[in-house]
Protein backbone atom coordinates (compact mmCIF):
# COMPACT_ATOMS: atom_id res chain seq x y z
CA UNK A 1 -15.29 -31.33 -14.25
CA UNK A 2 -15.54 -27.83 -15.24
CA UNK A 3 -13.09 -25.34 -12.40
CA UNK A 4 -15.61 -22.32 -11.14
CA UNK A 5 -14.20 -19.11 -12.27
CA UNK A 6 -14.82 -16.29 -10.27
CA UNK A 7 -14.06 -12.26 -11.38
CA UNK A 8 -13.13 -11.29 -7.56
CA UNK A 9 -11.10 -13.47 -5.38
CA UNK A 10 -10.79 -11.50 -1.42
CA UNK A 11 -8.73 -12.83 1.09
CA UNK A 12 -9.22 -11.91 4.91
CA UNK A 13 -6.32 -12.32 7.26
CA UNK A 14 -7.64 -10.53 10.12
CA UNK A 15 -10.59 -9.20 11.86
CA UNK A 16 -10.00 -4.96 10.37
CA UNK A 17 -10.49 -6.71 6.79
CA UNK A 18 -14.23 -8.15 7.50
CA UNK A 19 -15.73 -4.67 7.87
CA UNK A 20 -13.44 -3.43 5.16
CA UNK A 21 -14.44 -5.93 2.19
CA UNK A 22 -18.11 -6.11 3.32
CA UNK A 23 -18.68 -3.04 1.76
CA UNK A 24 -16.39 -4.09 -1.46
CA UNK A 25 -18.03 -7.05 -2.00
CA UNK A 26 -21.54 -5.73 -1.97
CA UNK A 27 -20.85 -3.02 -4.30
CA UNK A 28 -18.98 -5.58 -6.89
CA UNK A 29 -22.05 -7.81 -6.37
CA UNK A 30 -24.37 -5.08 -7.07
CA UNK A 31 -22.78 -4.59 -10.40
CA UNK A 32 -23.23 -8.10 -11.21
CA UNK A 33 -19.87 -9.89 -10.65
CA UNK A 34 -19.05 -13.19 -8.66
CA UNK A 35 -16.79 -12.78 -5.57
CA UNK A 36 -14.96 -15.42 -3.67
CA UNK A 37 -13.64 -15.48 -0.17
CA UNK A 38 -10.77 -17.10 1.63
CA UNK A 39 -9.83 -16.53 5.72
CA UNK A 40 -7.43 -17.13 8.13
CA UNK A 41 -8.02 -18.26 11.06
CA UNK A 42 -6.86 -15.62 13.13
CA UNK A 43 -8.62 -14.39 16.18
CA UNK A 44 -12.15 -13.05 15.30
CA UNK A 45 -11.99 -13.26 11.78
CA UNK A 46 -13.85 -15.96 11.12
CA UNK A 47 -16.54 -15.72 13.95
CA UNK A 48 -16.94 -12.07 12.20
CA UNK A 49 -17.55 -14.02 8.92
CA UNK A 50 -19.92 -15.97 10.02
CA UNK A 51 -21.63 -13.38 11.42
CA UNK A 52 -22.65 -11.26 8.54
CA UNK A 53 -23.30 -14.41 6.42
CA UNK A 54 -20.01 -13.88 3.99
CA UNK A 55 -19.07 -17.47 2.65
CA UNK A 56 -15.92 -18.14 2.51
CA UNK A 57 -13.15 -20.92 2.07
CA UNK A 58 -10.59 -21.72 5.29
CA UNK A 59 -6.85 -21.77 4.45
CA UNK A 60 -4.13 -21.77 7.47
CA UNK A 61 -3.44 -19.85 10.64
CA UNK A 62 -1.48 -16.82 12.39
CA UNK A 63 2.22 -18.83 13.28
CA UNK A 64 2.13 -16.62 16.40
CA UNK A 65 5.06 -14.73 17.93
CA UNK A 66 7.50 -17.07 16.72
CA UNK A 67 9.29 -15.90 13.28
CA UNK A 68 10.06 -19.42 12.13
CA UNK A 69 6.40 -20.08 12.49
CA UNK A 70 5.21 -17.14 10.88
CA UNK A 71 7.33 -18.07 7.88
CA UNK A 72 5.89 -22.15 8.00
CA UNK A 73 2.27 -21.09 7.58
CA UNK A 74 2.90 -18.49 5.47
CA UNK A 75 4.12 -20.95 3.18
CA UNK A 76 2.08 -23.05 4.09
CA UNK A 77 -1.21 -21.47 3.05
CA UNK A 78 0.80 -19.69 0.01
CA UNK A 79 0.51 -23.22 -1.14
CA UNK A 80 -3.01 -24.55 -0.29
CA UNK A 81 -4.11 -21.11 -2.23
CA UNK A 82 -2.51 -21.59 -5.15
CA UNK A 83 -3.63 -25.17 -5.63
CA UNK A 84 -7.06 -25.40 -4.59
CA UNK A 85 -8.45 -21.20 -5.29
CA UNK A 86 -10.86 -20.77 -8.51
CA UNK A 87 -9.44 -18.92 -11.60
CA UNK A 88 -10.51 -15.25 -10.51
CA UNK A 89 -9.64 -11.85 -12.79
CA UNK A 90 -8.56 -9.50 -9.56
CA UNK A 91 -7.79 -10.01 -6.37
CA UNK A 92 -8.17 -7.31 -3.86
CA UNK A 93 -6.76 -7.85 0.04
CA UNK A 94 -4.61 -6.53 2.86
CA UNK A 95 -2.70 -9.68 3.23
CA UNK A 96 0.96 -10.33 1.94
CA UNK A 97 -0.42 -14.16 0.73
CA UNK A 98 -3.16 -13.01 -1.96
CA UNK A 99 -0.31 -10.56 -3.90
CA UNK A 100 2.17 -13.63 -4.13
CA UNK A 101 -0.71 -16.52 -5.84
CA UNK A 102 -2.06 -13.91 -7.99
CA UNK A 103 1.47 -13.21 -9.27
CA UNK A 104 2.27 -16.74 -9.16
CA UNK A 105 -1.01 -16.81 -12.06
CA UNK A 106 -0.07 -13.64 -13.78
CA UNK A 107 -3.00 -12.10 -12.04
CA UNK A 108 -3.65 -8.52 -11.42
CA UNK A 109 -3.95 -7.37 -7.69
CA UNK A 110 -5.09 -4.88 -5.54
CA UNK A 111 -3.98 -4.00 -1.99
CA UNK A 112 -5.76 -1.81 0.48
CA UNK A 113 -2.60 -0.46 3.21
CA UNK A 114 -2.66 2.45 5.37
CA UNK A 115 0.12 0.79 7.35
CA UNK A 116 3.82 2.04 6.24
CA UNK A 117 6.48 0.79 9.08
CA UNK A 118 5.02 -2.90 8.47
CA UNK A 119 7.33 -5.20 6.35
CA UNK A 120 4.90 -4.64 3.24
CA UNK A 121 8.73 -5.76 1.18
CA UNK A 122 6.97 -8.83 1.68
CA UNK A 123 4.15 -8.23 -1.20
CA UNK A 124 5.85 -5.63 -2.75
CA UNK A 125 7.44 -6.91 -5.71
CA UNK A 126 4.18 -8.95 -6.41
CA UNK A 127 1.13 -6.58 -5.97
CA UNK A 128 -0.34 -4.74 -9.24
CA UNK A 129 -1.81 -1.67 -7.40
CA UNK A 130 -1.69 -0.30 -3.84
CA UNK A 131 -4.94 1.95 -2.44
CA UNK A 132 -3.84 3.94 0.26
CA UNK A 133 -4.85 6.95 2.60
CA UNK A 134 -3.41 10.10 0.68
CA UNK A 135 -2.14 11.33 4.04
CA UNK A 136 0.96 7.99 3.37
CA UNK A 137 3.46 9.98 1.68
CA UNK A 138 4.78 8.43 -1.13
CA UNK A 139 8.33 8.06 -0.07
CA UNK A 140 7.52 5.95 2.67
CA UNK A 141 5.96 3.25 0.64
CA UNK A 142 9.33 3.22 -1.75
CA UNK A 143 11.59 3.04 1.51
CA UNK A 144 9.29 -0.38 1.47
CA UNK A 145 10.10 -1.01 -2.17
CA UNK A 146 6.54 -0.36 -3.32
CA UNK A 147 7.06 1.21 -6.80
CA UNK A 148 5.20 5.17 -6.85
CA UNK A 149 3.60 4.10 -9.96
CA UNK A 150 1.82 1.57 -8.26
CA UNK A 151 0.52 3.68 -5.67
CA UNK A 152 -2.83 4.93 -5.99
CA UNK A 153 -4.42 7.08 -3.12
CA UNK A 154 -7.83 8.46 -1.48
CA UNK A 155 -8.58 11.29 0.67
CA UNK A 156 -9.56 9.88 3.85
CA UNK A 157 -8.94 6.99 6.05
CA UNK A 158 -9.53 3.41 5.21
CA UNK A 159 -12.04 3.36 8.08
CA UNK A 160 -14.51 5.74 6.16
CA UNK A 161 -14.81 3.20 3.26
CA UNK A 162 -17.17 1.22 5.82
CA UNK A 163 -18.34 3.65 8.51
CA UNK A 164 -20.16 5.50 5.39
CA UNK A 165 -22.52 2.76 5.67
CA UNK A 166 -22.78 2.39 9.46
CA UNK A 167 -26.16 2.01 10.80
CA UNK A 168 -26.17 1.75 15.04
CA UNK A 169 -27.83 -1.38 15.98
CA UNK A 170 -30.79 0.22 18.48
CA UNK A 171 -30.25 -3.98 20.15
CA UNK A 172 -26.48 -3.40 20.99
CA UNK A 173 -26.57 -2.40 24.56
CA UNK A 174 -28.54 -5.58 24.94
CA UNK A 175 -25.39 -7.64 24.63
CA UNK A 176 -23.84 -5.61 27.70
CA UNK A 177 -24.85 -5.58 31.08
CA UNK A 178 -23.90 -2.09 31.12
CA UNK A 179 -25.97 0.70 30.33
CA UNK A 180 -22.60 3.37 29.97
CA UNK A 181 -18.89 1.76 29.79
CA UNK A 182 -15.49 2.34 28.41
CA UNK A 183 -13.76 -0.44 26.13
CA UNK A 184 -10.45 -1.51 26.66
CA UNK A 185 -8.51 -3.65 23.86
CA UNK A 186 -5.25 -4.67 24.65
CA UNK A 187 -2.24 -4.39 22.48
CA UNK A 188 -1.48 -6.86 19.55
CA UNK A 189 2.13 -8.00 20.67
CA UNK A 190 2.50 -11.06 18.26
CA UNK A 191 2.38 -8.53 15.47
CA UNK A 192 5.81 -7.77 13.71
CA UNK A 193 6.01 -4.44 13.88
CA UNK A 194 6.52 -4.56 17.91
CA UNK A 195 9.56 -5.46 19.73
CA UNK A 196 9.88 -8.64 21.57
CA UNK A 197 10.43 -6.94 24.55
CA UNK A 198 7.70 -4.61 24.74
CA UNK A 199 5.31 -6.20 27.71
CA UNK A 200 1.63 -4.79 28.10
CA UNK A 201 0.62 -2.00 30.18
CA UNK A 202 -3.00 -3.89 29.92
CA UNK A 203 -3.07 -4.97 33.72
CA UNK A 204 -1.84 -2.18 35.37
CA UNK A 205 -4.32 0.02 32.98
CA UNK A 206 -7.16 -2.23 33.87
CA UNK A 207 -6.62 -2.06 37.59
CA UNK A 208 -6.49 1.72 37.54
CA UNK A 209 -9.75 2.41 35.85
CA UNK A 210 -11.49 -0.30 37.74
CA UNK A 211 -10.21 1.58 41.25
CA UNK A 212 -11.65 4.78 39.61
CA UNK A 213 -15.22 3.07 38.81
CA UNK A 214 -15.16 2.30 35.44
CA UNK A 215 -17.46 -0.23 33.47
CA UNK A 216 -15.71 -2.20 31.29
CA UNK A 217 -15.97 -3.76 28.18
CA UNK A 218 -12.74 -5.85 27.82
CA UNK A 219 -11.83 -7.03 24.01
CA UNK A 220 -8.74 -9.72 24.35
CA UNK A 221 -6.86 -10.75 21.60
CA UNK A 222 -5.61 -13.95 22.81
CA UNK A 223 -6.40 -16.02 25.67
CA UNK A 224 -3.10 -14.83 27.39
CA UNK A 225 -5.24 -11.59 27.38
CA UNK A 226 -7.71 -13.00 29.64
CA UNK A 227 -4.78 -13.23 32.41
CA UNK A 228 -4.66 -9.37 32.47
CA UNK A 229 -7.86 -9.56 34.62
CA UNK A 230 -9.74 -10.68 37.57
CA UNK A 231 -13.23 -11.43 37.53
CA UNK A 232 -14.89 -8.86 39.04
CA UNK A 233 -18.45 -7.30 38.11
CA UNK A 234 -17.38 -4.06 36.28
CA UNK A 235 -15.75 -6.28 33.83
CA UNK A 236 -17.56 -7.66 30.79
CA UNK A 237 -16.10 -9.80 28.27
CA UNK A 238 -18.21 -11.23 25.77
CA UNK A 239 -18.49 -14.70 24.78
CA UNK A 240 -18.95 -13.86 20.56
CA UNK A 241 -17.48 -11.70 18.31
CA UNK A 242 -19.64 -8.16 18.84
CA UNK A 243 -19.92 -5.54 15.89
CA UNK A 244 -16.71 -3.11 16.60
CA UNK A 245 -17.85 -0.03 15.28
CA UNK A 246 -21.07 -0.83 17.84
CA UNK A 247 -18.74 -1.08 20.57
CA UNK A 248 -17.36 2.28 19.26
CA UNK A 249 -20.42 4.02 19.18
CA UNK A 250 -21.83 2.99 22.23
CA UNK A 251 -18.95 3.45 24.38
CA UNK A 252 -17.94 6.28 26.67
CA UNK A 253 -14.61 6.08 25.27
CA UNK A 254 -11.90 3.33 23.21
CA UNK A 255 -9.04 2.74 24.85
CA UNK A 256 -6.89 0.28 22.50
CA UNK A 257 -3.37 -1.03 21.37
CA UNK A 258 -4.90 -1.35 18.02
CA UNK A 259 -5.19 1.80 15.45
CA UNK A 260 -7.84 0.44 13.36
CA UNK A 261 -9.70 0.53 16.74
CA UNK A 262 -9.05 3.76 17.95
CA UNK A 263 -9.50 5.09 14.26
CA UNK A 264 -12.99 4.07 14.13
CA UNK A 265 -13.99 5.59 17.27
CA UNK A 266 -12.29 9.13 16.08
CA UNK A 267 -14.54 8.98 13.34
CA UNK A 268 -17.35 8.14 15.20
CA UNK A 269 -17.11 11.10 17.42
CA UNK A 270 -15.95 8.67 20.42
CA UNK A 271 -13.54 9.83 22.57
CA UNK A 272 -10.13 7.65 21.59
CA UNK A 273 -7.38 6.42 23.30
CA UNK A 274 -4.54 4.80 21.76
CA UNK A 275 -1.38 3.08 23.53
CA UNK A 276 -0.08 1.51 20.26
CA UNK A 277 2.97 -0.43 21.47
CA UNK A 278 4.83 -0.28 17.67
CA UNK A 279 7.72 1.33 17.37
CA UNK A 280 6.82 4.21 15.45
CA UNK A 281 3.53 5.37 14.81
CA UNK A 282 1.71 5.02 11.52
CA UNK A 283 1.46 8.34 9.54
CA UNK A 284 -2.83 7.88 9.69
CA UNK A 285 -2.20 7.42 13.03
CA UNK A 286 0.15 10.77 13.44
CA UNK A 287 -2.25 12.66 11.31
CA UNK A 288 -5.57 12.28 13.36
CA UNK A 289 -3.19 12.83 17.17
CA UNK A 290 -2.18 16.19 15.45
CA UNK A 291 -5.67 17.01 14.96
CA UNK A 292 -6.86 15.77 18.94
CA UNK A 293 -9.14 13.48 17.37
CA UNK A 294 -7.11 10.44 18.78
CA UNK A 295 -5.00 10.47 22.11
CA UNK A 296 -1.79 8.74 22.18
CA UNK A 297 -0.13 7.59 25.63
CA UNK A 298 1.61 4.81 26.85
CA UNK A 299 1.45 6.16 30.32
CA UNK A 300 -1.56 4.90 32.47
CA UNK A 301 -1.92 7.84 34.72
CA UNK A 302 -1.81 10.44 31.48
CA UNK A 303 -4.64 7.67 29.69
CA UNK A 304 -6.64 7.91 32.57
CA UNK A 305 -6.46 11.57 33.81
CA UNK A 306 -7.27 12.46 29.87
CA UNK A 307 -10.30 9.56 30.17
CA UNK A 308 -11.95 11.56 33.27
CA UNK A 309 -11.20 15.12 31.32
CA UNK A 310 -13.53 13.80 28.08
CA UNK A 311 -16.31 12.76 29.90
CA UNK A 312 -19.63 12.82 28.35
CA UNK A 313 -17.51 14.70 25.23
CA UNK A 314 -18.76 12.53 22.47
CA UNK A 315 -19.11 14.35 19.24
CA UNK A 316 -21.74 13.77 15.84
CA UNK A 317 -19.70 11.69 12.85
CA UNK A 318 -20.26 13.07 9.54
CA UNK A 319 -21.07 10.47 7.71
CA UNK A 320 -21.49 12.85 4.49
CA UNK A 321 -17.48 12.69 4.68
CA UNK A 322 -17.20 9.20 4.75
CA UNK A 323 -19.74 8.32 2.04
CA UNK A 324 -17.36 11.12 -0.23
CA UNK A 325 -14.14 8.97 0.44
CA UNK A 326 -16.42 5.20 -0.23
CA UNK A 327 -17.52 6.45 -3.66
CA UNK A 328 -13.71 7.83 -4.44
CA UNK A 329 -12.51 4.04 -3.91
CA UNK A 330 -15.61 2.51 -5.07
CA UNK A 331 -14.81 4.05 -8.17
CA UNK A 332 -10.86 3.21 -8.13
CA UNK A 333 -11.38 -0.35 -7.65
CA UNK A 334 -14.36 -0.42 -10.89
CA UNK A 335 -11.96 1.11 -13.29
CA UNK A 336 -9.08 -1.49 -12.37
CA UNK A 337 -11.30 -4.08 -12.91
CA UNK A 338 -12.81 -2.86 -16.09
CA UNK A 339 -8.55 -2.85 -17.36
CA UNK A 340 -8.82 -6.49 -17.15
CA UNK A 341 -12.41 -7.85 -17.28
């Protein structure tokens, strides 16, 4: 029997990367290629998947806090990849896994980073190209060992590349039994960038917005999240995977741990909150606090006097910007390809 062959192989590793390759794999399928998908199973990433109808192929898990873990399934699915993918020309991803096969079978590929203090060592001897924010300097990718030659950069966010195409759903608020609310997504404290003894500020947050009369939309990671909270009826949390950059847009104001998060609500012209619990923050990150479009605290009463300042302050997004900086990389990726179609 005949192996498929495929010209794009994309690999999604967490939920960020779902509204990130839709976009990518529309455009490649518009020009009359074949993709292919692969997951993780990692929090929302597949329910996300299945909701916007992208097929794709299951292959391991997040090892959790544990190192030794992380390590196991990492090899793990390295292997299960490599024997069982279709021959593909490019791969494009923001995973560490998809770099390593498609060196392991001299294939080019391409991944999308905005994030410098993470251990990206870990693909950097084996990806082809990195697409990044222009805003990254390049001498904090080599501190990674990421080559400057390999490089190649945008101006904007990674966040535009899908925003450009964001149409509100006028059903959203239907999903919410609030008619205004605030969103609250707690920090992501299995991730390696933050210490082990970092605990979250989540619950004592949550308890002083609720006392001031907030509604609340309430996003947890993990079902340890869930212990954050009491049941009470200002608190929603929902019992599927909801569009994010619907939450964003319909929200008073994003309070998160996450920067993708908070990101996409600065762009939206949300009020954003961020109490990122890494220990440094990410130069996109840096960039948009400098410019007040994102509020970084990791003090509840500064987060919440700041929430009750910006109320009612949501600003217009210009998506004009944002379809400039999805035609940039839109045309980046096509010209890679085209080296090795």
């Amino acid at each position: 029997m005949k192996k498929e062959k495929i010209d794009i192989w994309f690999d999604f590793s967490n939920p960020p990367h779902v509204n990130l390759f839709r976009p990518l794999i529309r455009y490649f399928e518009g020009q009359g290629l074949k993709t292919y998908s692969t997951a993780r199973d990692f929090v929302e990433t597949t329910g996300l998947l299945g909701k916007y109808s992208i097929n794709y192929t299951l292959f391991g898990s997040h090892g959790g806090k544990n190192r030794l873990h992380k390590v196991k399934n990492l090899i793990i699915r390295n292997f299960q990849l490599y024997q069982k993918i279709p021959d593909f020309k490019l791969s494009i991803s923001s995973s560490f896994e998809a770099p390593e096969i498609s060196w392991l079978k001299k294939k080019p590929s391409v991944v999308f980073d905005d994030n410098e203090i993470a251990p990206n060592w870990l693909y950097a001897k084996f990806a082809k190209y990195v697409v990044a924010p222009s805003i990254i300097s390049l001498d904090g990718w080599k501190k990674n060992g990421i080559d400057r030659e390999k490089v190649i950069t945008y101006s904007g966010f990674k966040e535009d590349i899908y925003i450009a195409d964001y149409i509100p759903d006028m059903n959203f608020l239907n999903e919410i039994p609030f008619k205004q609310f605030i969103t609250v997504r707690p920090e992501n404290l299995y991730a390696s960038y933050v210490s082990k003894n970092v605990s979250s500020l989540v619950p004592a947050l949550i308890r002083s917005l609720s006392d001031q009369g907030f509604n609340i939309l309430y996003l947890p990671r993990y079902e340890i999240d869930k212990e954050y909270i009491k049941k009470q009826a200002n608190i929603f949390i929902p019992d599927k995977p909801l569009n994010g950059l619907d939450i964003a847009y319909y929200s008073s104001a994003v309070l998160t741990g996450a920067g993708t998060f908070a990101r996409e609500a600065a762009i939206l012209g949300t009020p954003a909150i961020s109490f990122f619990a890494g220990n440094k923050l990410l130069s996109v990150d840096k960039c948009m606090i400098e410019k007040g479009s994102i509020f970084f605290s990791r003090n509840v009463n500064d987060i919440v006097n700041y929430l009750k300042n910006t109320q009612g302050k949501k600003s217009n997004h210009d998506s004009s910007r944002s379809k400039r900086v999805q035609a940039e990389v839109f045309k980046i990726l096509l010209t890679i390809y085209n080296i090795y179609a």
